[in-house]
Protein backbone atom coordinates (compact mmCIF):
# COMPACT_ATOMS: atom_id res chain seq x y z
CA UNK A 1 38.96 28.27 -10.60
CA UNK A 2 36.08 26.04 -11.33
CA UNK A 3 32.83 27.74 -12.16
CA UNK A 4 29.40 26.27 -10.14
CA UNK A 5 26.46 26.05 -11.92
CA UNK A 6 23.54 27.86 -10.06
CA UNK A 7 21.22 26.81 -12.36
CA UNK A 8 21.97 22.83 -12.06
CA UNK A 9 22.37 23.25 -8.07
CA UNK A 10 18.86 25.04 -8.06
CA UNK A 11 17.27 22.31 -9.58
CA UNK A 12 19.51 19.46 -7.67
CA UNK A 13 17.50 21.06 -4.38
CA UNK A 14 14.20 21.16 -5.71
CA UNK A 15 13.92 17.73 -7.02
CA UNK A 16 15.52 16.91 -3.32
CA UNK A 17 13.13 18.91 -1.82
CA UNK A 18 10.32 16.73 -3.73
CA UNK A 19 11.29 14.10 -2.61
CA UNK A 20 8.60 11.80 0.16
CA UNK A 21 11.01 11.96 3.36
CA UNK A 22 7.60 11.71 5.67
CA UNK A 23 7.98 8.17 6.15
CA UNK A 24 8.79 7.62 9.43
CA UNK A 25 10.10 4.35 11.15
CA UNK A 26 7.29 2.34 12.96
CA UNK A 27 7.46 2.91 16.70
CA UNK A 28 5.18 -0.02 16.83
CA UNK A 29 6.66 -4.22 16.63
CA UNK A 30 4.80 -7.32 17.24
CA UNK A 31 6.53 -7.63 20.67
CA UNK A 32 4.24 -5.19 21.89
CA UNK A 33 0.77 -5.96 20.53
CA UNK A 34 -1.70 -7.73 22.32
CA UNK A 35 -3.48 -11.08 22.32
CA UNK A 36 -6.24 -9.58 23.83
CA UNK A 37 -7.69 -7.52 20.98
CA UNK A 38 -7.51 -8.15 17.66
CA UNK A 39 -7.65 -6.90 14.29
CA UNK A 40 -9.25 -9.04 11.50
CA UNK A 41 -9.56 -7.12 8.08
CA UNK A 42 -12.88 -8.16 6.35
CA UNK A 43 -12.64 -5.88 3.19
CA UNK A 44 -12.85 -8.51 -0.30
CA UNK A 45 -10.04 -7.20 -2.67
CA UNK A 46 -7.88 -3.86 -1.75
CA UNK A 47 -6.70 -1.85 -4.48
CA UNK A 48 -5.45 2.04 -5.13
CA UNK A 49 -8.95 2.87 -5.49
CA UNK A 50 -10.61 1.80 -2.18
CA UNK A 51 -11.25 4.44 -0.40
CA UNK A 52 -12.77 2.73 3.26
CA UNK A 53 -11.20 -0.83 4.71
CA UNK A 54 -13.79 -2.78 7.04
CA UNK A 55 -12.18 -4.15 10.21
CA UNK A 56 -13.08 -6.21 12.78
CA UNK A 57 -11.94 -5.21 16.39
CA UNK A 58 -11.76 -8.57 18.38
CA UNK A 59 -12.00 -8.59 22.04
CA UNK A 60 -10.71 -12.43 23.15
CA UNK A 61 -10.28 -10.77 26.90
CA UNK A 62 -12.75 -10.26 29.86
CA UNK A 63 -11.17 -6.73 29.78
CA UNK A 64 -13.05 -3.53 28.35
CA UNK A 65 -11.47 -1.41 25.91
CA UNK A 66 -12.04 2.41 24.93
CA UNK A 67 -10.22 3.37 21.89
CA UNK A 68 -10.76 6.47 19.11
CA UNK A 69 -11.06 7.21 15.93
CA UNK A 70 -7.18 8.29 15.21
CA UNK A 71 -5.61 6.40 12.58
CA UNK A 72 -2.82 4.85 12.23
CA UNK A 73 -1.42 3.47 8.96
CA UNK A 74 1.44 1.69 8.24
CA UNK A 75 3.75 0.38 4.89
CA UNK A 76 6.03 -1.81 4.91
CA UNK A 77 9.37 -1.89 2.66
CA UNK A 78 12.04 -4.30 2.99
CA UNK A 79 10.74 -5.78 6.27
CA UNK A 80 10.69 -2.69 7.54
CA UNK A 81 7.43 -1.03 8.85
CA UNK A 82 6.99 2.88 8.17
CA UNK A 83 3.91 5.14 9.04
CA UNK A 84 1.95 6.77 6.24
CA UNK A 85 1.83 10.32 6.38
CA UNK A 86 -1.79 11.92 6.92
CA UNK A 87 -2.87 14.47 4.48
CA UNK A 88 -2.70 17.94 5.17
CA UNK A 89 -4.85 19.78 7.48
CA UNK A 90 -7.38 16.11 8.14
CA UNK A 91 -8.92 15.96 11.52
CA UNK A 92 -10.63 14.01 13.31
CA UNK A 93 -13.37 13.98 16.25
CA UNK A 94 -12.21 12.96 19.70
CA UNK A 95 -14.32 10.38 20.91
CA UNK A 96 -13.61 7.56 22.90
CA UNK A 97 -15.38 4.00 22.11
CA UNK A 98 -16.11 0.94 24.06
CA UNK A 99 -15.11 -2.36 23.11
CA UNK A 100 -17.08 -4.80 25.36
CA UNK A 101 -15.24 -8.07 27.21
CA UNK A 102 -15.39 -11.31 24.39
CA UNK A 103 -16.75 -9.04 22.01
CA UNK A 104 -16.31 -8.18 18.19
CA UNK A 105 -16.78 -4.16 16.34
CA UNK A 106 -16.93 -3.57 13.27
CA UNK A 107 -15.00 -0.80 12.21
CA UNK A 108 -14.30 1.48 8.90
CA UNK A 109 -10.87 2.98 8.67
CA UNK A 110 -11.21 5.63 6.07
CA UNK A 111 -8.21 5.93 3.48
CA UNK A 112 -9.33 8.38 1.30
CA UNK A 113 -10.64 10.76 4.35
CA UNK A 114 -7.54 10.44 5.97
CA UNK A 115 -4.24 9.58 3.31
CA UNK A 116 -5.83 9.64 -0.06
CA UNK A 117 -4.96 6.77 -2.78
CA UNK A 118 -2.59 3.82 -1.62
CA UNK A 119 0.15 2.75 -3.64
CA UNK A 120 0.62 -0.71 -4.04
CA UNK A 121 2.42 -2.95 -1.46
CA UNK A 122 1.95 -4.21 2.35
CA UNK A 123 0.40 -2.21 5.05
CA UNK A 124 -1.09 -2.25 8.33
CA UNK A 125 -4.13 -0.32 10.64
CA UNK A 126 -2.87 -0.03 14.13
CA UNK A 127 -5.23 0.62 16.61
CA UNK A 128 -4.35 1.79 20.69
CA UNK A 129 -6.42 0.73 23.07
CA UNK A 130 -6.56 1.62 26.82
CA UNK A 131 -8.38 -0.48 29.85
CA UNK A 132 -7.55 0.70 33.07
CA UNK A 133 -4.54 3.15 32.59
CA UNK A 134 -2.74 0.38 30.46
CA UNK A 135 -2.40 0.73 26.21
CA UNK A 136 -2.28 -2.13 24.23
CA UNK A 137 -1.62 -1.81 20.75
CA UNK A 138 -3.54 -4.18 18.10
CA UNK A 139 -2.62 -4.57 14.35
CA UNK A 140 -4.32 -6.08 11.24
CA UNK A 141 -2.09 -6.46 7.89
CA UNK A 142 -3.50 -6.21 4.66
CA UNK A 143 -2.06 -6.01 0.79
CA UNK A 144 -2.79 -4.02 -2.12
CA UNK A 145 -3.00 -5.04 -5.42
C-alpha cells in the first residue's frame, strides 16, 4: 500500500488556496452599451502607480441620466473581459447623480480607494446609468503600462 504524503498534500492546498479565483466573467458586452452616454478616459499615461483615472461621462442624448458612485472595473485576458475584485471591507456612499441631456461630467474613478495597485494589461470603467426605469450601461477602455 502506497503511503500519502500529508505534508506535500497540505501544502498542494494552500498554494491552491492562494491562488486569485475572484475574477469573475464580465456580465457586461458591447451589445448592450449605449450610444447615448459615453465614456472618454482623459487621464495622460496609466501605470501601477496611479491611484485616480479622470473620465469623461458623455451625454450625446436628449435623455437625463442619474448614476452613482459604484465602481465597476474590468481586465481583460485573452479577449475575454473579467471584473476586478474590490478590496476588502471598501464602501461607498449612495448617492445618485445627474447627467444633464447633450452634456459632458467629469468624473474620478478611484483605484487605489477602491482595488489598490493595477497590474499591467487592458481594462475598462463601466458605468450604469438609469433614465426613466431603463439602465444603460456605458464603458471606457484604457491600458496600463
Amino acid at each position: 500500500m502506497k503511503r500519502i504524503n500529508l505534508p506535500l498534500i497540505a501544502i498542494l492546498f494552500i498554494l491552491l488556496a492562494a491562488c486569485d479565483t475572484s475574477y469573475e466573467r464580465s456580465v457586461y458586452d458591447a451589445s448592450i452599451t449605449s450610444g447615448d452616454v459615453t465614456i472618454k478616459i482623459t487621464e495622460g499615461t496609466i501605470t501601477e502607480d496611479t491611484e485616480n483615472i479622470s473620465f469623461l461621462l458623455i451625454n450625446e442624448s436628449e435623455n437625463e441620466y442619474f448614476y452613482g458612485i459604484d465602481p465597476i472595473l474590468e481586465k481583460q485576458d485573452n479577449n475575454e473581459w473579467y471584473t476586478v475584485p474590490l478590496k476588502k471591507d471598501v464602501f461607498w456612499p449612495a448617492i445618485a447623480y445627474l447627467l444633464m441631456p447633450e452634456s459632458e461630467k467629469e468624473e474620478t474613478f478611484e483605484i487605489e480607494t477602491y482595488y489598490g495597485s493595477l497590474g499591467k494589461g487592458r481594462y475598462r470603467i463601466i458605468k450604469k446609468l438609469f433614465s426613466e426605469g431603463n439602465e444603460i450601461i456605458a464603458a471606457g477602455e484604457f491600458e496600463v503600462d
